[in-house]
Protein backbone atom coordinates (compact mmCIF):
# COMPACT_ATOMS: atom_id res chain seq x y z
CA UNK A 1 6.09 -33.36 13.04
CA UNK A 2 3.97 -35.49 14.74
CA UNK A 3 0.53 -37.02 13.42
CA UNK A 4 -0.97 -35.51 16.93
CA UNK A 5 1.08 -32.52 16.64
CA UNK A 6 -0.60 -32.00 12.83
CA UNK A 7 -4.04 -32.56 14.27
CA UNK A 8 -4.23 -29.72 16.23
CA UNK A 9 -5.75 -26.48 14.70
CA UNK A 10 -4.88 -23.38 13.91
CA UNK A 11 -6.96 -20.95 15.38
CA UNK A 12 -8.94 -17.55 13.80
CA UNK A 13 -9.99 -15.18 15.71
CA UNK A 14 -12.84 -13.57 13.19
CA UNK A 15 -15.21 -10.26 13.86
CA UNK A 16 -16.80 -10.16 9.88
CA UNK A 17 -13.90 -6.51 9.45
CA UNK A 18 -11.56 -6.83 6.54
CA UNK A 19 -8.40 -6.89 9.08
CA UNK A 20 -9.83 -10.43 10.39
CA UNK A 21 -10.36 -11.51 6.92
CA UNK A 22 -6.72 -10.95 6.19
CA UNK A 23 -5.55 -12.80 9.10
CA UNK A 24 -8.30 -15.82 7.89
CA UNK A 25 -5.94 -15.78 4.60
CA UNK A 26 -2.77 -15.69 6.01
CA UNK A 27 -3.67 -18.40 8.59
CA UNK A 28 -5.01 -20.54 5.68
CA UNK A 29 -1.04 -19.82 3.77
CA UNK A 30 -0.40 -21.38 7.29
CA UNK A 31 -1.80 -24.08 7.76
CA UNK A 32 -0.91 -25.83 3.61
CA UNK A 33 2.69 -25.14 4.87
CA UNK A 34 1.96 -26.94 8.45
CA UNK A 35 -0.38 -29.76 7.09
CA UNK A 36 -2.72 -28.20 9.72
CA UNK A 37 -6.70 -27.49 10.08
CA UNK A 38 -8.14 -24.64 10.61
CA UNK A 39 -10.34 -23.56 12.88
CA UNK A 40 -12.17 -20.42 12.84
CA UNK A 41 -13.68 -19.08 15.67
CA UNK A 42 -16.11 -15.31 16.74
CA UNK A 43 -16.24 -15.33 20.62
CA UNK A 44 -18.73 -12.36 21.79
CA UNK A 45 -20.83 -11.87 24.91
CA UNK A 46 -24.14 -10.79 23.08
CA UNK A 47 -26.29 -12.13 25.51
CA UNK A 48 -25.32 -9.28 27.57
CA UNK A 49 -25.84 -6.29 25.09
CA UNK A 50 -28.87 -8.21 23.03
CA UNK A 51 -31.64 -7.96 25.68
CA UNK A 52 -34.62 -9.06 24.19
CA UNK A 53 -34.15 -8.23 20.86
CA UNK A 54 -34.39 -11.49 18.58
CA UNK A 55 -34.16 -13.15 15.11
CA UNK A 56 -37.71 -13.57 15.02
CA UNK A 57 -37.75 -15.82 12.08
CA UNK A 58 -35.03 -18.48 13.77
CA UNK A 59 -35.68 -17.57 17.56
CA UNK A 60 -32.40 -16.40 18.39
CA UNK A 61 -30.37 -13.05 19.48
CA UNK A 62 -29.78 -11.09 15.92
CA UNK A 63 -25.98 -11.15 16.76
CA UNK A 64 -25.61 -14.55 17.10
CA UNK A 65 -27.28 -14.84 13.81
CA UNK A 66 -24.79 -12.20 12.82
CA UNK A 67 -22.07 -13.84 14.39
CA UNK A 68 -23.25 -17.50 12.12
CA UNK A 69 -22.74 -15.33 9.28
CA UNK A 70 -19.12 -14.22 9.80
CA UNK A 71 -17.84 -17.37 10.67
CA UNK A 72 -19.52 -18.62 7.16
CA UNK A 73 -18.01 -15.82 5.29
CA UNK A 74 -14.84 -16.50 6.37
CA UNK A 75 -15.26 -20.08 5.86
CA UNK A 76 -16.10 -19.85 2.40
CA UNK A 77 -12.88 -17.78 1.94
CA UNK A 78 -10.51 -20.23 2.75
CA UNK A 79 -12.53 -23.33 0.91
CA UNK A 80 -12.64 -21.17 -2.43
CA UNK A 81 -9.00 -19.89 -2.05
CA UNK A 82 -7.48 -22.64 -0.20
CA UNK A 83 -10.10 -25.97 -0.75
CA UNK A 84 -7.67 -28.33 0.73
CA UNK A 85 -7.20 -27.00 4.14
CA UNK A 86 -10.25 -28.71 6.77
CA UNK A 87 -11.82 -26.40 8.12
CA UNK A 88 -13.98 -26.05 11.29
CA UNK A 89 -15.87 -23.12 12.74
CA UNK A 90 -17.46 -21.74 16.11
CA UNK A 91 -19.33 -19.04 17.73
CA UNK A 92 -18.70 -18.75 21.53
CA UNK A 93 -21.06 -16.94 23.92
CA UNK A 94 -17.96 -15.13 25.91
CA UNK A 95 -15.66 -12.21 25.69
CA UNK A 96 -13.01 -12.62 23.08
CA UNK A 97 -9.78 -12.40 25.51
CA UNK A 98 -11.25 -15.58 27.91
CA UNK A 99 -12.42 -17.82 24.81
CA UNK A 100 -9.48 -17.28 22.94
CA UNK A 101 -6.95 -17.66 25.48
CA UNK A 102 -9.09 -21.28 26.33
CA UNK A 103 -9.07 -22.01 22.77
CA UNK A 104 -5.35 -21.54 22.70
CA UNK A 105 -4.72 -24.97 25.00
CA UNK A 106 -5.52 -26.87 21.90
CA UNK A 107 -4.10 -24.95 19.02
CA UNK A 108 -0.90 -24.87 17.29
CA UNK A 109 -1.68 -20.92 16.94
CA UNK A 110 -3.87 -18.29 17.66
CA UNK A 111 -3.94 -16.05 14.38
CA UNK A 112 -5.22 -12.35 15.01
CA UNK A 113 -6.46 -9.51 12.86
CA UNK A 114 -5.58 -5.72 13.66
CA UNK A 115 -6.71 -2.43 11.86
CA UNK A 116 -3.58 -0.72 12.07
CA UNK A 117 -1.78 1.82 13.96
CA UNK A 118 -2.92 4.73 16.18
CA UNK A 119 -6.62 5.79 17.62
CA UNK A 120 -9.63 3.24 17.85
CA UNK A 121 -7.40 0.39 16.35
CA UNK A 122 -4.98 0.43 18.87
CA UNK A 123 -7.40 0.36 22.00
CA UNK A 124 -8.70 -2.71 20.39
CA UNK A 125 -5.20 -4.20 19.82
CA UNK A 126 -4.68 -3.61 23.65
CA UNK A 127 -8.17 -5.40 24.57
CA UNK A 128 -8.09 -8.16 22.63
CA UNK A 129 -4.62 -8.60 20.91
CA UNK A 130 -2.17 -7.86 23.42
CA UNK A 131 -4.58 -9.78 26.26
CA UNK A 132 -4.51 -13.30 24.03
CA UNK A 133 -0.67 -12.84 23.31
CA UNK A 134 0.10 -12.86 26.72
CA UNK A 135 -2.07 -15.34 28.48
CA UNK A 136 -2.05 -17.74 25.12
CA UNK A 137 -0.78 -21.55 25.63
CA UNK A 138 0.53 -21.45 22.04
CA UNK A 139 2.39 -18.85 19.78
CA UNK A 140 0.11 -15.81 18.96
CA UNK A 141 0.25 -14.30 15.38
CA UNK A 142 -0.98 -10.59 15.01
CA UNK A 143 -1.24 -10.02 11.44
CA UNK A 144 -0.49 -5.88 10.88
CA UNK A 145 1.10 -5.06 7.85
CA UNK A 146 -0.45 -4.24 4.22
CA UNK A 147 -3.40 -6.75 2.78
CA UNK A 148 -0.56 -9.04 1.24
CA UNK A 149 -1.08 -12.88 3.37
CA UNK A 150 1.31 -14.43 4.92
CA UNK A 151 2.48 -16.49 2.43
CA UNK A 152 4.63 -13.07 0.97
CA UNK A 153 7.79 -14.48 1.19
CA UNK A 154 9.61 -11.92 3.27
CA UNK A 155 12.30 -13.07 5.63
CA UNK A 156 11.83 -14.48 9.08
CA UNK A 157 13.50 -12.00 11.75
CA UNK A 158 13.78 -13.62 14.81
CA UNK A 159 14.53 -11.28 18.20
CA UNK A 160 17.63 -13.52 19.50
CA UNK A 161 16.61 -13.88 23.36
CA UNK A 162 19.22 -13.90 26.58
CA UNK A 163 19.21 -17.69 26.79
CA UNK A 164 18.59 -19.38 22.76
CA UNK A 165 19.02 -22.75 24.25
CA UNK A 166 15.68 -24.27 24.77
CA UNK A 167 14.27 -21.04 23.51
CA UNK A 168 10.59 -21.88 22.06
CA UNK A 169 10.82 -18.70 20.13
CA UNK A 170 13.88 -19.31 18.31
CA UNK A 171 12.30 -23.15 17.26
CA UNK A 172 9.53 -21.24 16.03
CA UNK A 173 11.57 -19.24 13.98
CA UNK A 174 13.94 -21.51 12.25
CA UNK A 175 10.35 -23.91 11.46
CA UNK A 176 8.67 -21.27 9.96
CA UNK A 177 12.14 -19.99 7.76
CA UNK A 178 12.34 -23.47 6.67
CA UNK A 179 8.86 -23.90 6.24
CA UNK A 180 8.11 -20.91 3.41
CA UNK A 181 11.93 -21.58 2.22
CA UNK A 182 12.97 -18.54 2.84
CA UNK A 183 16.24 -16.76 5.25
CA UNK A 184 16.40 -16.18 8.87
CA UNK A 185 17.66 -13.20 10.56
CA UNK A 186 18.24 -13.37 14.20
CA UNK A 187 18.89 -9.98 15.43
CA UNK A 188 20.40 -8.60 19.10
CA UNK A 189 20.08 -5.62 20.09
CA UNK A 190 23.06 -4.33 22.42
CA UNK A 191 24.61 -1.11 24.70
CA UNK A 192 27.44 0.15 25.20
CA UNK A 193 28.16 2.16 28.01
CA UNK A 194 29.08 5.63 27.54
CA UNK A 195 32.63 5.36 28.59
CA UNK A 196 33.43 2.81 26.58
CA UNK A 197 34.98 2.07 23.03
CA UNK A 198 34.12 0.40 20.66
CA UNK A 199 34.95 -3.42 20.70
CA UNK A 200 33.32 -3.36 24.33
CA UNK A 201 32.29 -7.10 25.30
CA UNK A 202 28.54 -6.17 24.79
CA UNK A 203 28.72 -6.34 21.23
CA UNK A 204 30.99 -9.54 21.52
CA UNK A 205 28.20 -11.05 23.64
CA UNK A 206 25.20 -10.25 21.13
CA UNK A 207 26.98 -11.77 18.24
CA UNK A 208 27.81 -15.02 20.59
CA UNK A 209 24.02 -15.26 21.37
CA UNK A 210 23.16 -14.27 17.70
CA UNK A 211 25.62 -17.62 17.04
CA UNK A 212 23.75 -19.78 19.76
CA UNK A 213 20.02 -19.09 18.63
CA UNK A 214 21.32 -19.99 14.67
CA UNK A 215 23.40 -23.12 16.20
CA UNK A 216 20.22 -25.22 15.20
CA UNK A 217 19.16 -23.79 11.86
CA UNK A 218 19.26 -26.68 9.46
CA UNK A 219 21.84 -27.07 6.51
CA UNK A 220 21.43 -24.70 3.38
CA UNK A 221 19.31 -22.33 5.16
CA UNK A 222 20.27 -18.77 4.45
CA UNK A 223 21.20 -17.28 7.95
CA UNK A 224 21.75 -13.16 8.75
CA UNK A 225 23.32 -12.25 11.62
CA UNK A 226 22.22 -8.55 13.09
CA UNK A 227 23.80 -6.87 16.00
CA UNK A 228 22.39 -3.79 16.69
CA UNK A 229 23.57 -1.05 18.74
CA UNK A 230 20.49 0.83 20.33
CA UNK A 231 17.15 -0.52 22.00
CA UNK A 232 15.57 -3.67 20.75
CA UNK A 233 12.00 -2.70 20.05
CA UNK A 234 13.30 0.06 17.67
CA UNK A 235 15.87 -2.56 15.93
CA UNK A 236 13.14 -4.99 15.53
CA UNK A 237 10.59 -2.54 14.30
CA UNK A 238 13.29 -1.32 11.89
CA UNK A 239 13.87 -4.77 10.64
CA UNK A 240 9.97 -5.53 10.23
CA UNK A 241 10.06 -3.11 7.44
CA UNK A 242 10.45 -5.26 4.72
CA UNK A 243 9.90 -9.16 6.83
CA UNK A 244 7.40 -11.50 5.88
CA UNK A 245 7.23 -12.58 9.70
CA UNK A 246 8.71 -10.92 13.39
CA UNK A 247 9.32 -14.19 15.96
CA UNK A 248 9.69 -12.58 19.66
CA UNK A 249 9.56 -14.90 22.89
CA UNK A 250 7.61 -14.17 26.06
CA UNK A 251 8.23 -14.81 29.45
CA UNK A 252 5.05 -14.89 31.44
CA UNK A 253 5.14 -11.93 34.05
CA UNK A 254 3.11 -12.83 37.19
CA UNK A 255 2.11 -10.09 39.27
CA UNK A 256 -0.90 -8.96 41.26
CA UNK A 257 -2.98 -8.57 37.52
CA UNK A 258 -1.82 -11.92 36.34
CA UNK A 259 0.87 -12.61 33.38
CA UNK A 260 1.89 -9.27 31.15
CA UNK A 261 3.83 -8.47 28.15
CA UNK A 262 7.26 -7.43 28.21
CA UNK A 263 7.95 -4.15 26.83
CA UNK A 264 9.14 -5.13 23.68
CA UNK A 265 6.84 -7.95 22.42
CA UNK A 266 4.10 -5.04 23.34
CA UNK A 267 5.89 -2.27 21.42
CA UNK A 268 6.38 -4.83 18.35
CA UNK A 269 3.25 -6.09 18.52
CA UNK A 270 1.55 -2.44 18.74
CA UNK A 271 3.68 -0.56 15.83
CA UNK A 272 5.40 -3.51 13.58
CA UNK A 273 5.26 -3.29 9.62
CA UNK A 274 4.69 -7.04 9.43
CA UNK A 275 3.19 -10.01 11.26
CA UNK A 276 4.54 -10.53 14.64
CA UNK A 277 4.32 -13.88 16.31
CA UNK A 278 4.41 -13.92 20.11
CA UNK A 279 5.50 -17.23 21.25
CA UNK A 280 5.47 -17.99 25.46
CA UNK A 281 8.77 -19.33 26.63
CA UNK A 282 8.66 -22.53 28.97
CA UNK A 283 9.70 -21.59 32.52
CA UNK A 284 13.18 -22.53 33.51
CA UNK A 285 16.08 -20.76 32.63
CA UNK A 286 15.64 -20.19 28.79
CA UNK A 287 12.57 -18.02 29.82
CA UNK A 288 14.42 -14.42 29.40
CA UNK A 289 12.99 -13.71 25.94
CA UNK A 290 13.41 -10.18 25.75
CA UNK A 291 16.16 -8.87 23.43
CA UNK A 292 18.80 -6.12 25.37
């Protein structure tokens, strides 16, 4: 990796909740591996909401003073559990989506909190979350799962796209396997037609994908090959049961509202047992992320 490459940050989104805490951790696990900064950011638009009420005693609104304080929480954190990692903080007078995404053009990650599944927590997955993941420059990392960081060693499973060559998701992947030493799984989903039998060419053609995204993987890394017959997101979601990390690409999807999710990087990222990582696909013809 490259001494510029190393100098870029990686990137905490932090709101002062326990979730965002847990991402500051596993981001900090994160960046020892990578040799990388951190940078820790709370993006909120309080001019709008504060009127005129103030922190008398320092003359600003109370939430930035608020917002001062959980950016210095969370820096103490990682300098008293990981006091080697730099680390720089910010608090940014816009809406977390737009400073985010902006932050994301000079990050090696955006690292995400989420309070878990169903209600309240997932309408704030969908505004914040699922809005960064797919407008971000860089990978995205929602951290769901149980309080353990990411440094658990769990597996890396790695949603094998439709083209692995040049895939940035399936680079990402085999780094971070290597990287916490520990195996990859790449995993296709696949469907065979009702008529068929079984040995139908679909199967044939996940495992030869399954072969192409592992061609790279370096020597003496443990490698699993999945084929799965059934839909992707439920495979995947099955598979994040007991993973330390879920890799899935992203194609950007330009319509009339401006790039979107495919439907399974937003069902993974909404309902996984583990941290996903989102990572945008360069356009071309290795940009057709999605698993069958």
């Amino acid at each position: 990796m490259s001494a510029a490459v190393r100098e870029l940050p990686i990137v905490v989104g932090v709101d002062g909740s326990e979730p965002s805490l847990r991402a500051v951790d596993w981001a900090a696990e994160e960046a020892v591996l990578r040799g990388a900064p951190l940078r820790l950011v709370y993006a909120s638009l309080w001019e709008r909401y504060e009127g005129a009420l103030l922190a008398q005693e320092l003359g600003r609104p109370a939430e930035e003073v608020m917002a001062r304080d959980v950016v210095g929480v969370a820096e103490q954190r990682v300098r008293t559990g990981r006091p080697g990692v730099p680390v720089t903080t910010d608090v940014l007078p816009e809406e977390p989506e737009s400073g985010l995404v902006r932050e994301s053009r000079t990050a090696l990650a955006v690292v995400l909190g989420v309070r878990g599944r169903g209600g309240v927590a997932e309408a704030l997955l969908g505004s914040v979350g699922v809005t960064v993941a797919g407008h971000a420059h860089c990978p995205v990392i929602v951290v769901r799962g149980g309080p353990e960081p990411a440094g658990a060693r769990g597996r890396v499973v790695l949603g094998v796209p439709g083209r692995p060559a040049g895939s940035a998701a399936v680079r990402f992947a085999i780094r971070e396997a290597a990287l916490r030493e520990v195996p990859l799984e790449a995993l296709r989903a696949w469907r065979r037609p009702g008529h068929a039998l079984s040995g139908h060419p679909h199967e044939q053609d996940a495992a030869e994908l399954v072969e192409q995204a592992l061609a790279d993987a370096p020597e003496g890394m443990e490698l699993r090959r999945s084929r799965v017959e059934g839909n992707a997101r439920d495979a995947l979601l099955a598979a994040s049961r007991d993973a330390g990390l879920l890799v899935v690409g992203v194609s950007r999807r330009h319509g009339r509202l401006g790039p979107q999710l495919g439907r399974v990087p937003h069902g993974v990222l909404h309902h996984a047992h583990c941290p996903v990582a989102v990572v945008p696909e360069p356009p071309g013809p290795a940009a057709h992320p999605e698993p069958a």
